[in-house]
PDB file of N, CA and C in Angstrom:
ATOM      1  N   UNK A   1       7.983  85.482 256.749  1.00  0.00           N
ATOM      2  CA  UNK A   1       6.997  85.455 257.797  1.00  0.00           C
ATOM      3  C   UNK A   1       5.620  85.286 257.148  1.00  0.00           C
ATOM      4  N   UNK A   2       5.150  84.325 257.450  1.00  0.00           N
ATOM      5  CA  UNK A   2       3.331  83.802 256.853  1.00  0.00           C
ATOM      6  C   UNK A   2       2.842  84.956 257.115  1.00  0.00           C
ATOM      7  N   UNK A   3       1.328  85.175 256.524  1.00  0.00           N
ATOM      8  CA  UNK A   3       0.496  86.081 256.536  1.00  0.00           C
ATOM      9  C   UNK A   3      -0.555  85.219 258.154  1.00  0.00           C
ATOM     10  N   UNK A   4      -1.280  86.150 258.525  1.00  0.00           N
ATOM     11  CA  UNK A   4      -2.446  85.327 259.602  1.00  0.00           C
ATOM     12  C   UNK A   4      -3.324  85.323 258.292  1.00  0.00           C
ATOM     13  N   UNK A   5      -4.736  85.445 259.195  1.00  0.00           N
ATOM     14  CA  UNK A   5      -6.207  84.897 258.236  1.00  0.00           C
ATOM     15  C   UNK A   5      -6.747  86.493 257.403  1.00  0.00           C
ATOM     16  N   UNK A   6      -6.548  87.311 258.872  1.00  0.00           N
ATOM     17  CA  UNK A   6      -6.991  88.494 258.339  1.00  0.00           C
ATOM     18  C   UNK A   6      -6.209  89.048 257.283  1.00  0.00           C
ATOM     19  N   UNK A   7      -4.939  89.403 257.285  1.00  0.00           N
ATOM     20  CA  UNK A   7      -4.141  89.718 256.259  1.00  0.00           C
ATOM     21  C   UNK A   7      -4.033  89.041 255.484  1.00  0.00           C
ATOM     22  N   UNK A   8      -4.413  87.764 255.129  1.00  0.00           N
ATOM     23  CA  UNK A   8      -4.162  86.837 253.802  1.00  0.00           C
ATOM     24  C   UNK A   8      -5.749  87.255 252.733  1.00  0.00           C
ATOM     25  N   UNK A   9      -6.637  87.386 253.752  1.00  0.00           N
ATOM     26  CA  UNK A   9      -7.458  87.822 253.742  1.00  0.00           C
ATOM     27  C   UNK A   9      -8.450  89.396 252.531  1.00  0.00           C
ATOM     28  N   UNK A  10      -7.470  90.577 253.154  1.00  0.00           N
ATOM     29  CA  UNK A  10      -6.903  91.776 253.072  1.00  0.00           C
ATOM     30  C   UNK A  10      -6.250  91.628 251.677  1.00  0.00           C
ATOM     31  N   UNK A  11      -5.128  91.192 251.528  1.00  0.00           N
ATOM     32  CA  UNK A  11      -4.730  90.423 250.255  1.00  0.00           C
ATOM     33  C   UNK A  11      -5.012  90.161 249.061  1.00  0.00           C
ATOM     34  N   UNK A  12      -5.953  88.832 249.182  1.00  0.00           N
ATOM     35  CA  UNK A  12      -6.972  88.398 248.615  1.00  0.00           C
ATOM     36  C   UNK A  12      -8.189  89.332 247.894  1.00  0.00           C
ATOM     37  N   UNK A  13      -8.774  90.272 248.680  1.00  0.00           N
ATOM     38  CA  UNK A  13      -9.311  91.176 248.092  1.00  0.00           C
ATOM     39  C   UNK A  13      -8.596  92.272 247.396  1.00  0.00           C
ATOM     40  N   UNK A  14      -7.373  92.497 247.459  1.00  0.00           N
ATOM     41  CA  UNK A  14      -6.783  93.655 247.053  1.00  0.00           C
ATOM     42  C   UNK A  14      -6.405  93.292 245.551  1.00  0.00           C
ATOM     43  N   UNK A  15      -6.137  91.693 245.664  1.00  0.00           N
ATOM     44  CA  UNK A  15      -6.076  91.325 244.281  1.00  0.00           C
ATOM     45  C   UNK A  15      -7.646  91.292 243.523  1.00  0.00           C
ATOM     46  N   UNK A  16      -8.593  90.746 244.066  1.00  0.00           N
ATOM     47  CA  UNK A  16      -9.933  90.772 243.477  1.00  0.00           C
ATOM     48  C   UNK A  16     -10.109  92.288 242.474  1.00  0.00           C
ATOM     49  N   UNK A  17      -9.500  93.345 243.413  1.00  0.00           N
ATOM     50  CA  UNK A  17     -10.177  94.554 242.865  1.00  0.00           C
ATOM     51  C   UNK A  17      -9.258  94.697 241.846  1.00  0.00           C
ATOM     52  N   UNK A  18      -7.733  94.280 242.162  1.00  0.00           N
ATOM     53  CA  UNK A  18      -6.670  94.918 240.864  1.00  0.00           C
ATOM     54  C   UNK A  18      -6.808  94.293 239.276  1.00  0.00           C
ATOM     55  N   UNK A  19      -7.811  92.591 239.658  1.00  0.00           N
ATOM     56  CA  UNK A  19      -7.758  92.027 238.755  1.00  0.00           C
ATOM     57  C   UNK A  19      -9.083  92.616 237.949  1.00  0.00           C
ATOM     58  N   UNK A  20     -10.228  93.160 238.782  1.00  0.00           N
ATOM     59  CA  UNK A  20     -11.481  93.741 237.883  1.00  0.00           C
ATOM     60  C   UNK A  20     -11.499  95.309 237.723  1.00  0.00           C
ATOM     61  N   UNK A  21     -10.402  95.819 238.203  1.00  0.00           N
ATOM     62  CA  UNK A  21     -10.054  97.282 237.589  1.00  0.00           C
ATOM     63  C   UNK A  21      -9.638  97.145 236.273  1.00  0.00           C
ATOM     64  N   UNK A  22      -8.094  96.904 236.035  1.00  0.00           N
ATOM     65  CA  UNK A  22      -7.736  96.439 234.976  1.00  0.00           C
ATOM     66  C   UNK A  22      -6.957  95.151 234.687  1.00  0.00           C
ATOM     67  N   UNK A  23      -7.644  94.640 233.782  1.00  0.00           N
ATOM     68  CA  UNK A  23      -6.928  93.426 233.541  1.00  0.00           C
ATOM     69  C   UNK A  23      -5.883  93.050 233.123  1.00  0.00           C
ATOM     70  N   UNK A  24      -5.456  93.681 231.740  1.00  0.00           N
ATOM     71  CA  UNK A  24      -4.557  93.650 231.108  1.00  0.00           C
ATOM     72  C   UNK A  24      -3.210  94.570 231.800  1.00  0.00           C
ATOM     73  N   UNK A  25      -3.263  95.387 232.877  1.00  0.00           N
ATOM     74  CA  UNK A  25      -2.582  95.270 233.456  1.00  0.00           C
ATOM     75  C   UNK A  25      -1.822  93.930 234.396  1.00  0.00           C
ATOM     76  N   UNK A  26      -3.186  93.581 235.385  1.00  0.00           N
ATOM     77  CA  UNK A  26      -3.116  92.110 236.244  1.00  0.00           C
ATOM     78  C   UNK A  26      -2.253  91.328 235.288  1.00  0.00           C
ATOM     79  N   UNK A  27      -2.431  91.376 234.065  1.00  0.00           N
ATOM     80  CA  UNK A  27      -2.026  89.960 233.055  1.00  0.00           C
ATOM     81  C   UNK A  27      -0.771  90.243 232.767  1.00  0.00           C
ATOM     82  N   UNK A  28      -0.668  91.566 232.668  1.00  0.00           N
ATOM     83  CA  UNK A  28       0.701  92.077 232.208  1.00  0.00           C
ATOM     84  C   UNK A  28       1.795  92.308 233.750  1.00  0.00           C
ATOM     85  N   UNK A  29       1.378  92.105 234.836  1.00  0.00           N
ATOM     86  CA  UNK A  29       1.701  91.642 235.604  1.00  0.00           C
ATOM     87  C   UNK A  29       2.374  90.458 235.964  1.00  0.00           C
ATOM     88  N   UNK A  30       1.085  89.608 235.789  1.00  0.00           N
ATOM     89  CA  UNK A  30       1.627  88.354 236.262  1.00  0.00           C
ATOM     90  C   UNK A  30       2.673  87.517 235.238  1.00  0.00           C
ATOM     91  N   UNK A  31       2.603  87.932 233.961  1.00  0.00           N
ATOM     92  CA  UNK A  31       3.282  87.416 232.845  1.00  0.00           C
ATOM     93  C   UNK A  31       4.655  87.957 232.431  1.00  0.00           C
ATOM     94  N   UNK A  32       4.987  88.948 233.486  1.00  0.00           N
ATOM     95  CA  UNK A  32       6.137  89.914 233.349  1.00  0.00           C
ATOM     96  C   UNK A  32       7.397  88.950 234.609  1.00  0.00           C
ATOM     97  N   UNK A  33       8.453  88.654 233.906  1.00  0.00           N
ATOM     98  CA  UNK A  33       9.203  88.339 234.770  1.00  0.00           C
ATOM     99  C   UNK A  33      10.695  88.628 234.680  1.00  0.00           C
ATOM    100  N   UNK A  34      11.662  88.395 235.332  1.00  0.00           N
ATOM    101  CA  UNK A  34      13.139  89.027 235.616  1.00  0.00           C
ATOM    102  C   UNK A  34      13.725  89.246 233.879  1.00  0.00           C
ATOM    103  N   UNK A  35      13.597  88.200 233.612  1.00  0.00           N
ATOM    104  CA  UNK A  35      14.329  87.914 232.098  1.00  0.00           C
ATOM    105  C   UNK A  35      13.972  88.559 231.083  1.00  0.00           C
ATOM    106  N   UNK A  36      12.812  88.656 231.119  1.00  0.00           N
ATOM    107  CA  UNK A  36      12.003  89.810 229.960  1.00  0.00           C
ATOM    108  C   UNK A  36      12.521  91.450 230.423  1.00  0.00           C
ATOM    109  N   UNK A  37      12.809  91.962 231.821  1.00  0.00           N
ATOM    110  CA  UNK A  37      13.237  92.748 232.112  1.00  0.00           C
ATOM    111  C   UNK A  37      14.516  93.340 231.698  1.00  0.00           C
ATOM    112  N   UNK A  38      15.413  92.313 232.079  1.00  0.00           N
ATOM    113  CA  UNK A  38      16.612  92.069 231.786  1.00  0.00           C
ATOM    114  C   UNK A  38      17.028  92.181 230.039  1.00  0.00           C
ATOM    115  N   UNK A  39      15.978  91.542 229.268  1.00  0.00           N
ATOM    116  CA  UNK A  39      16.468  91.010 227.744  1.00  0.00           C
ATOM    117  C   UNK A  39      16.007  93.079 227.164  1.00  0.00           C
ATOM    118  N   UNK A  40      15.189  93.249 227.928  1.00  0.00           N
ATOM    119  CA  UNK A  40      14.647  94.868 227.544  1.00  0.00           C
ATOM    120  C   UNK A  40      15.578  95.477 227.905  1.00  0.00           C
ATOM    121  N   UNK A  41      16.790  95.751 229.034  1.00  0.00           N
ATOM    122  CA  UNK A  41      17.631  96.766 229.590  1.00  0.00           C
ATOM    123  C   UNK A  41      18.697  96.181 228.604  1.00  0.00           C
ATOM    124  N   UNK A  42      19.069  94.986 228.036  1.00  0.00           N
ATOM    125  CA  UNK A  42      20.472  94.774 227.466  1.00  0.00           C
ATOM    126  C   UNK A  42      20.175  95.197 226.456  1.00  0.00           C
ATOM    127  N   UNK A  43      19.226  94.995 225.449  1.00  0.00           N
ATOM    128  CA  UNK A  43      19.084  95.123 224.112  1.00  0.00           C
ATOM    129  C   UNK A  43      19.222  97.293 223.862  1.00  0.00           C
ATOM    130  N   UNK A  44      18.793  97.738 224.973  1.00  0.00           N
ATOM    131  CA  UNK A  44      18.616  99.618 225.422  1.00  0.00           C
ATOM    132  C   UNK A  44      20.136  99.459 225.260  1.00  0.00           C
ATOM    133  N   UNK A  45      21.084  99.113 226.137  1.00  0.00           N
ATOM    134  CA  UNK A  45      22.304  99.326 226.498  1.00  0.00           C
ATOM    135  C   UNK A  45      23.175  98.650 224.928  1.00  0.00           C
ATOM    136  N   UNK A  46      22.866  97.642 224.846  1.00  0.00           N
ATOM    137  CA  UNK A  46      23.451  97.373 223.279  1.00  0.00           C
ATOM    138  C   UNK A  46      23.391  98.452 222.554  1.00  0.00           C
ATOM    139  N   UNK A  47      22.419  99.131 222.039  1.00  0.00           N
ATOM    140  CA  UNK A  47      22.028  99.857 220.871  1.00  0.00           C
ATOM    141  C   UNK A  47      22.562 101.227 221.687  1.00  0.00           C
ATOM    142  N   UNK A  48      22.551 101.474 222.969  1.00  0.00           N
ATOM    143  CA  UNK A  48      23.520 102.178 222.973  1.00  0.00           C
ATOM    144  C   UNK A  48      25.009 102.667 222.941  1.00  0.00           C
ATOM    145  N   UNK A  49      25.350 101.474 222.735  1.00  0.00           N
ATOM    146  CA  UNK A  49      27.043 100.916 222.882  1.00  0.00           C
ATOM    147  C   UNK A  49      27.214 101.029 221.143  1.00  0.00           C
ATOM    148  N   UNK A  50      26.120 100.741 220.318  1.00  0.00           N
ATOM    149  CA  UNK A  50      26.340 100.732 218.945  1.00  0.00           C
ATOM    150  C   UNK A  50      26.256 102.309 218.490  1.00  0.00           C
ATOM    151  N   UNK A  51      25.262 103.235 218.916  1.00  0.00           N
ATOM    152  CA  UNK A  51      25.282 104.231 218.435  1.00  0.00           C
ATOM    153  C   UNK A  51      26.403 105.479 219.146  1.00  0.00           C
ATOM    154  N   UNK A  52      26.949 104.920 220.315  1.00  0.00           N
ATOM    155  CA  UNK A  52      28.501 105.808 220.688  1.00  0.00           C
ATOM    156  C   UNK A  52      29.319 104.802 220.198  1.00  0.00           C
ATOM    157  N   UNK A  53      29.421 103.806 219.308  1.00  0.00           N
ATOM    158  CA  UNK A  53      30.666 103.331 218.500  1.00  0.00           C
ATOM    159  C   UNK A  53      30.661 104.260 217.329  1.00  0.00           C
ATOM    160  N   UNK A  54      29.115 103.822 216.793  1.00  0.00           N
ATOM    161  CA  UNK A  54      29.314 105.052 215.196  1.00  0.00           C
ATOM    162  C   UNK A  54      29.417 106.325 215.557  1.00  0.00           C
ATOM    163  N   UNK A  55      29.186 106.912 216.598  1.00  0.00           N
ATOM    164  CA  UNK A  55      29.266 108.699 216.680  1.00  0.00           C
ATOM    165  C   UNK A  55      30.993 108.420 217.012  1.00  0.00           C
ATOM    166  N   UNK A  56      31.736 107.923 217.769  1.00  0.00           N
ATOM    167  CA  UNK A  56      32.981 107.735 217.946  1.00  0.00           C
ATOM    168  C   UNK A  56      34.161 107.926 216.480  1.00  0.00           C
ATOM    169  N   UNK A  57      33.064 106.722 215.682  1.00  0.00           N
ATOM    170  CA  UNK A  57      34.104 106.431 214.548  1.00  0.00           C
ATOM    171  C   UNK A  57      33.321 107.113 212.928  1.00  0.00           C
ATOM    172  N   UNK A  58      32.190 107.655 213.562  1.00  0.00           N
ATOM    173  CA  UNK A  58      32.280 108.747 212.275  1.00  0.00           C
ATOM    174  C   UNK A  58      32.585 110.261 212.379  1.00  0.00           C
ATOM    175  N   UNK A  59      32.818 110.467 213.766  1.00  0.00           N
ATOM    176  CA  UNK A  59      32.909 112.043 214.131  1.00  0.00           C
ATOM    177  C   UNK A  59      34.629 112.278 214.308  1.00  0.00           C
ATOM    178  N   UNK A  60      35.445 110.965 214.413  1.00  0.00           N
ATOM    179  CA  UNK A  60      36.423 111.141 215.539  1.00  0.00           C
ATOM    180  C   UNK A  60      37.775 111.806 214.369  1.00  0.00           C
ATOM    181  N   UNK A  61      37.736 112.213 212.847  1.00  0.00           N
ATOM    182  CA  UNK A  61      38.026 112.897 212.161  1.00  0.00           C
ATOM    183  C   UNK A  61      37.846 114.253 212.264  1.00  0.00           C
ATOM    184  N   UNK A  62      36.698 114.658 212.298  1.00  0.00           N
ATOM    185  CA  UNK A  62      36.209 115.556 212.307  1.00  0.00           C
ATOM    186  C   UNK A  62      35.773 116.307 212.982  1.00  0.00           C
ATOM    187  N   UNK A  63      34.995 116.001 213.840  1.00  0.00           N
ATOM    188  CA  UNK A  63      34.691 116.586 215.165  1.00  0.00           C
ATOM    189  C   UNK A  63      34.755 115.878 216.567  1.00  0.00           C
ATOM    190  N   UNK A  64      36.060 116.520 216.983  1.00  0.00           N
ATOM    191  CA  UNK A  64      36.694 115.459 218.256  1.00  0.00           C
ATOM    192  C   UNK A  64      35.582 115.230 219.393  1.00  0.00           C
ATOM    193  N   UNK A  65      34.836 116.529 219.550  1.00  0.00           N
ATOM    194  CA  UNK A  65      34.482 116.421 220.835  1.00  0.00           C
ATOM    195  C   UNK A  65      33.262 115.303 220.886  1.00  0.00           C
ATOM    196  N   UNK A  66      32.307 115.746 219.410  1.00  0.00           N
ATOM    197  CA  UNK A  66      31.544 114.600 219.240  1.00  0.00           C
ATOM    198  C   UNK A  66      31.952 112.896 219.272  1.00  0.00           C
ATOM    199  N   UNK A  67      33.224 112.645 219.251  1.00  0.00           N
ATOM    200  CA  UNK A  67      33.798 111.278 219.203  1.00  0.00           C
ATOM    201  C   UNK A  67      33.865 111.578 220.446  1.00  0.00           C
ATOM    202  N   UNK A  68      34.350 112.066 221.206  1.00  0.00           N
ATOM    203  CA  UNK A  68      34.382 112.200 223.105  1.00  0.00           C
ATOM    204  C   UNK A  68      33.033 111.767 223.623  1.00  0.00           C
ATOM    205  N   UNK A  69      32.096 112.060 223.173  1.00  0.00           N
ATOM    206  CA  UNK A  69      30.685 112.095 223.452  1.00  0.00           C
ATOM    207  C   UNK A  69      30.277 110.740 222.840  1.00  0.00           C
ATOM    208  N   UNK A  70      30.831 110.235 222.554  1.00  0.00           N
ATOM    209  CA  UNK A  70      30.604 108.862 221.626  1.00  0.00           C
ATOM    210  C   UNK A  70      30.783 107.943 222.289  1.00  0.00           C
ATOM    211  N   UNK A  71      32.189 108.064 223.015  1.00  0.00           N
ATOM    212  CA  UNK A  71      33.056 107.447 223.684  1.00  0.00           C
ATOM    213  C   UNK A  71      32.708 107.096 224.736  1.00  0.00           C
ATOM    214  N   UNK A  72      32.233 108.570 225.425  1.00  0.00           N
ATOM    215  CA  UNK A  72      31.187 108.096 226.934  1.00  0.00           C
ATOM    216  C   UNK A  72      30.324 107.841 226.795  1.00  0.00           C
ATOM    217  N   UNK A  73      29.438 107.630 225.639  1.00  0.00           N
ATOM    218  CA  UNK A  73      27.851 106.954 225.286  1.00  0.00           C
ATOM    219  C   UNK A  73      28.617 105.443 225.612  1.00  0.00           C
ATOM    220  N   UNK A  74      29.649 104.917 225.114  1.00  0.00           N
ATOM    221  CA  UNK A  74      29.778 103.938 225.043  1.00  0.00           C
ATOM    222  C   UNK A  74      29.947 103.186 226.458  1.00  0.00           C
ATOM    223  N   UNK A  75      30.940 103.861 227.254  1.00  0.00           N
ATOM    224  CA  UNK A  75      31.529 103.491 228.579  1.00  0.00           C
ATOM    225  C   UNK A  75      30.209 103.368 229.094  1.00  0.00           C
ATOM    226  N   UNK A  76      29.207 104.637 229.086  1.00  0.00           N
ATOM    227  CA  UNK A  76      28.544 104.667 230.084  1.00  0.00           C
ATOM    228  C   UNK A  76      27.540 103.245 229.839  1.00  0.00           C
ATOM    229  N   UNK A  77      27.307 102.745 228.537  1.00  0.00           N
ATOM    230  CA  UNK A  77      25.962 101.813 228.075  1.00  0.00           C
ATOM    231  C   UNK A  77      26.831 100.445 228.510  1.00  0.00           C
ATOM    232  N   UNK A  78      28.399 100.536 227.967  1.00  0.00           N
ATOM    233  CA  UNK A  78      28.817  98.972 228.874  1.00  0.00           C
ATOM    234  C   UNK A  78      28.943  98.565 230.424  1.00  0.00           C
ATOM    235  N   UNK A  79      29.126 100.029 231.220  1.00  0.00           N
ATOM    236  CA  UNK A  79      29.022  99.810 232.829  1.00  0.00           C
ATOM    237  C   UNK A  79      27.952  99.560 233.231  1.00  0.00           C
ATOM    238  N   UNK A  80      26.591  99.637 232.375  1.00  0.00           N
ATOM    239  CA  UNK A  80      24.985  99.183 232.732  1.00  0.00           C
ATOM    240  C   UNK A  80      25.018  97.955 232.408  1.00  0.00           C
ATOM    241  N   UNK A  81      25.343  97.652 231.618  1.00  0.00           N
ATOM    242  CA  UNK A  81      25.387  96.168 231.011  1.00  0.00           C
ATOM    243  C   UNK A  81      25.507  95.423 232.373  1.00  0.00           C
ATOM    244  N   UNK A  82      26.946  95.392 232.209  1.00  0.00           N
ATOM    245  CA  UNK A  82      27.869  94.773 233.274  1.00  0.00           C
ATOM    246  C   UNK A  82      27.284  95.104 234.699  1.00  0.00           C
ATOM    247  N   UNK A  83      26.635  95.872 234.836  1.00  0.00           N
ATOM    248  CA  UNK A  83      26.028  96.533 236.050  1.00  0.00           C
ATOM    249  C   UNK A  83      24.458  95.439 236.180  1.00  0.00           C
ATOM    250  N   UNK A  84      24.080  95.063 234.947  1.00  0.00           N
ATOM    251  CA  UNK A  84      22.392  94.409 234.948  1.00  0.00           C
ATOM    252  C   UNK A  84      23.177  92.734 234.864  1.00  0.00           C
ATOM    253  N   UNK A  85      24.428  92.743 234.482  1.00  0.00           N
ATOM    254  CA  UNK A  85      24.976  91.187 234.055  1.00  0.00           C
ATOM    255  C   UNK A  85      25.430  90.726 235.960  1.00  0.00           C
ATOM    256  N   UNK A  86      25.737  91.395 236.612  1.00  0.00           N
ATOM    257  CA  UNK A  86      26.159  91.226 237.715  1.00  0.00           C
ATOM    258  C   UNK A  86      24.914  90.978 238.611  1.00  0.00           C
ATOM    259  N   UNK A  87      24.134  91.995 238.775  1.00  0.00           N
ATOM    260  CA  UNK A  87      22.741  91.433 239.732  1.00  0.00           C
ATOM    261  C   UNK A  87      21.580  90.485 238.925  1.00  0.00           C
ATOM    262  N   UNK A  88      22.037  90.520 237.737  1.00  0.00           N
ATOM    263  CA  UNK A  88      21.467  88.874 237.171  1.00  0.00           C
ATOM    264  C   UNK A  88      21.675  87.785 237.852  1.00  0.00           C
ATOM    265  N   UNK A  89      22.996  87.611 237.629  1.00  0.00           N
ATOM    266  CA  UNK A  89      24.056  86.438 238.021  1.00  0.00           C
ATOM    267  C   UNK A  89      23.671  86.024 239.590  1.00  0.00           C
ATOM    268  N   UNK A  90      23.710  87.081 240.334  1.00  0.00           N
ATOM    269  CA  UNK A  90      24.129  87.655 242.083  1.00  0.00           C
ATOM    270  C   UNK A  90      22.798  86.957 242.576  1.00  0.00           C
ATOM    271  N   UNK A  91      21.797  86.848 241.965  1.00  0.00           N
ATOM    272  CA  UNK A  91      19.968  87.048 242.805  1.00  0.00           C
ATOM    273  C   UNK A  91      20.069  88.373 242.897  1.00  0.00           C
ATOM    274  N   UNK A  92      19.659  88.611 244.147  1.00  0.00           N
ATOM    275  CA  UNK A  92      19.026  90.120 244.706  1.00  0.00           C
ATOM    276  C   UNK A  92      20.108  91.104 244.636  1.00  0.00           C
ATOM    277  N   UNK A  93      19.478  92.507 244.050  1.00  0.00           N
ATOM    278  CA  UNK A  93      20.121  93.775 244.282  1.00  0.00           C
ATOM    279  C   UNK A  93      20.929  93.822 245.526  1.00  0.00           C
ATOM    280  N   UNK A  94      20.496  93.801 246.625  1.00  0.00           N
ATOM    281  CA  UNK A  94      21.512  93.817 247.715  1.00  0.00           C
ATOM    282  C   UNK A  94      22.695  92.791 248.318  1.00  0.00           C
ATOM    283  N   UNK A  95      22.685  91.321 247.402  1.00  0.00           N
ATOM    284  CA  UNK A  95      23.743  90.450 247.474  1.00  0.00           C
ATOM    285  C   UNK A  95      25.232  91.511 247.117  1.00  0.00           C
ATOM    286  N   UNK A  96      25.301  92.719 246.285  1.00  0.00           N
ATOM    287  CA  UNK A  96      26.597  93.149 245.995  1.00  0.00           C
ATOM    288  C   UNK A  96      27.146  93.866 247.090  1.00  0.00           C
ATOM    289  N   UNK A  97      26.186  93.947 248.138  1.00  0.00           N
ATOM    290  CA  UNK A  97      26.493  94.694 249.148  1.00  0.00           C
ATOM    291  C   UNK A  97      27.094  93.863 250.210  1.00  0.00           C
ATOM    292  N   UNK A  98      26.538  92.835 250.446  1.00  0.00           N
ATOM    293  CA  UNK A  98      27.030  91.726 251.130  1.00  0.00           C
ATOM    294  C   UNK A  98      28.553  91.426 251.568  1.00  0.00           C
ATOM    295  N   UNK A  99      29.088  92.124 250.919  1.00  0.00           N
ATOM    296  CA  UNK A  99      30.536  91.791 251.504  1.00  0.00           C
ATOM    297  C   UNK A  99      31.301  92.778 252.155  1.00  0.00           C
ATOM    298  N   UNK A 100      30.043  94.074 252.880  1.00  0.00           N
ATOM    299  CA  UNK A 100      30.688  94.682 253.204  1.00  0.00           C
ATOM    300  C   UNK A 100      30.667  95.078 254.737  1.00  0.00           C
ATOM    301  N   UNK A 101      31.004  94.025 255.407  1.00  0.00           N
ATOM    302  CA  UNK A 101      31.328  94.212 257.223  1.00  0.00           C
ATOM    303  C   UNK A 101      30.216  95.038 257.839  1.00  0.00           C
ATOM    304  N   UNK A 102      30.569  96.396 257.746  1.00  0.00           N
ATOM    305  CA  UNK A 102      29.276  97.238 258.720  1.00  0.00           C
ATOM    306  C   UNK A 102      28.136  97.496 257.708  1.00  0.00           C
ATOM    307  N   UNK A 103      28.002  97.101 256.667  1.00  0.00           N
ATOM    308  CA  UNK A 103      26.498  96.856 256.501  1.00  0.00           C
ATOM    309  C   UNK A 103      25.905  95.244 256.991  1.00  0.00           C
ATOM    310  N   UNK A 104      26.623  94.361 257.381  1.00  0.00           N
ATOM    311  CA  UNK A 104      26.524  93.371 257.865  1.00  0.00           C
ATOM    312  C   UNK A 104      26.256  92.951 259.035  1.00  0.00           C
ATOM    313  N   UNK A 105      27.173  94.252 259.834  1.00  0.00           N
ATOM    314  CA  UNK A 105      26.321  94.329 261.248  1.00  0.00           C
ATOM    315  C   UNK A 105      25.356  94.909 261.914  1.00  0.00           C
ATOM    316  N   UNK A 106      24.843  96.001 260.398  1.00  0.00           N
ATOM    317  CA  UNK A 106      24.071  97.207 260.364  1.00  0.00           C
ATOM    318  C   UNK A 106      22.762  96.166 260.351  1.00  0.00           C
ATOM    319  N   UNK A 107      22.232  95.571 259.235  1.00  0.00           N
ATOM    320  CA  UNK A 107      21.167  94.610 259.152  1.00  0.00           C
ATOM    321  C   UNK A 107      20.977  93.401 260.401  1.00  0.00           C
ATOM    322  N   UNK A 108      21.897  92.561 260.719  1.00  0.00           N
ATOM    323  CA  UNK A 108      21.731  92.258 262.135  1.00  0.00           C
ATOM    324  C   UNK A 108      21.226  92.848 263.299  1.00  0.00           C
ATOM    325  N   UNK A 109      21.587  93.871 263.546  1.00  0.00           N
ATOM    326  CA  UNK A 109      20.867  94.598 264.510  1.00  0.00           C
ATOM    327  C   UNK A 109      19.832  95.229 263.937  1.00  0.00           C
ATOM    328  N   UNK A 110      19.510  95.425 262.594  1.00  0.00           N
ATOM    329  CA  UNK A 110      17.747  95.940 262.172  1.00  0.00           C
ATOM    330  C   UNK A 110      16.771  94.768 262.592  1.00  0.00           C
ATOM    331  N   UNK A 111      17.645  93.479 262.179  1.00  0.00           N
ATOM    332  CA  UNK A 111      16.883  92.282 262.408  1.00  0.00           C
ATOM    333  C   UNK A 111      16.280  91.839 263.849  1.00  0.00           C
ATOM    334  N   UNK A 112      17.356  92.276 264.869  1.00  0.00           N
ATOM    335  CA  UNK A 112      17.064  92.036 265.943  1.00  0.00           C
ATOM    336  C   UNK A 112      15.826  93.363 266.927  1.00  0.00           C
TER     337      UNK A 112
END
C-alpha cells in the first residue's frame, strides 16, 4: 500500500534526523543486508558445531557427560544452521508457515 504526501512526507524527515543523529549508524544501516546476516549466523553456528565436535571427541573417554554436552552443542548449532539454510532459501520467515490450512484462513480473514 503507497504512502499519501503527508506520510511520505513524515518519512522523509524521520530519515533526515536518523541520518544527522548518527551516521555511521544510517551507513551501517543501509549497507547491512540479508547475506552479511546470514554469512555472521553460519560462521557462529559452524564454530559451534566445531567446538561440541572437540568437547565430544576429547572428553568422550573420560568424561562422558562432558561428551553429552558436546553432543548437544553440536545438534543444537546444526538445527540453527539448517533452521537459517531454510528461511534463506524460503524468502520470508513466515513462508514455513504457509502450509498450514488454519493459519491460512486465519490471515485471510485478518486481511479482510
Amino acid at each position: 500500500m503507497p504512502l499519501n504526501e503527508k506520510e511520505q512526507e513524515i518519512l522523509d524527515e524521520i530519515e533526515r534526523q536518523f541520518l544527522q543523529d548518527d551516521p555511521k549508524l544510517a551507513k551501517a544501516v543501509r549497507t547491512a543486508s540479508a547475506t552479511d546476516v546470514f554469512r555472521r549466523s553460519s560462521q557462529r553456528t559452524i564454530a559451534g558445531f566445531v567446538v561440541g565436535l572437540a568437547l565430544m571427541l576429547f572428553f568422550f573417554t573420560s568424561n562422558t557427560l562432558i561428551a553429552m554436552i558436546g553432543f548437544v552443542i553440536m545438534v543444537v548449532s546444526a538445527s540453527i544452521f539448517v533452521m537459517a539454510l531454510r528461511r534463506r532459501t524460503t524468502g520470508a520467515g513466515w513462508a514455513l508457515l504457509s502450509t498450514n490450512p488454519w493459519l491460512e484462513r486465519l490471515r485471510s480473514k485478518w486481511r479482510r
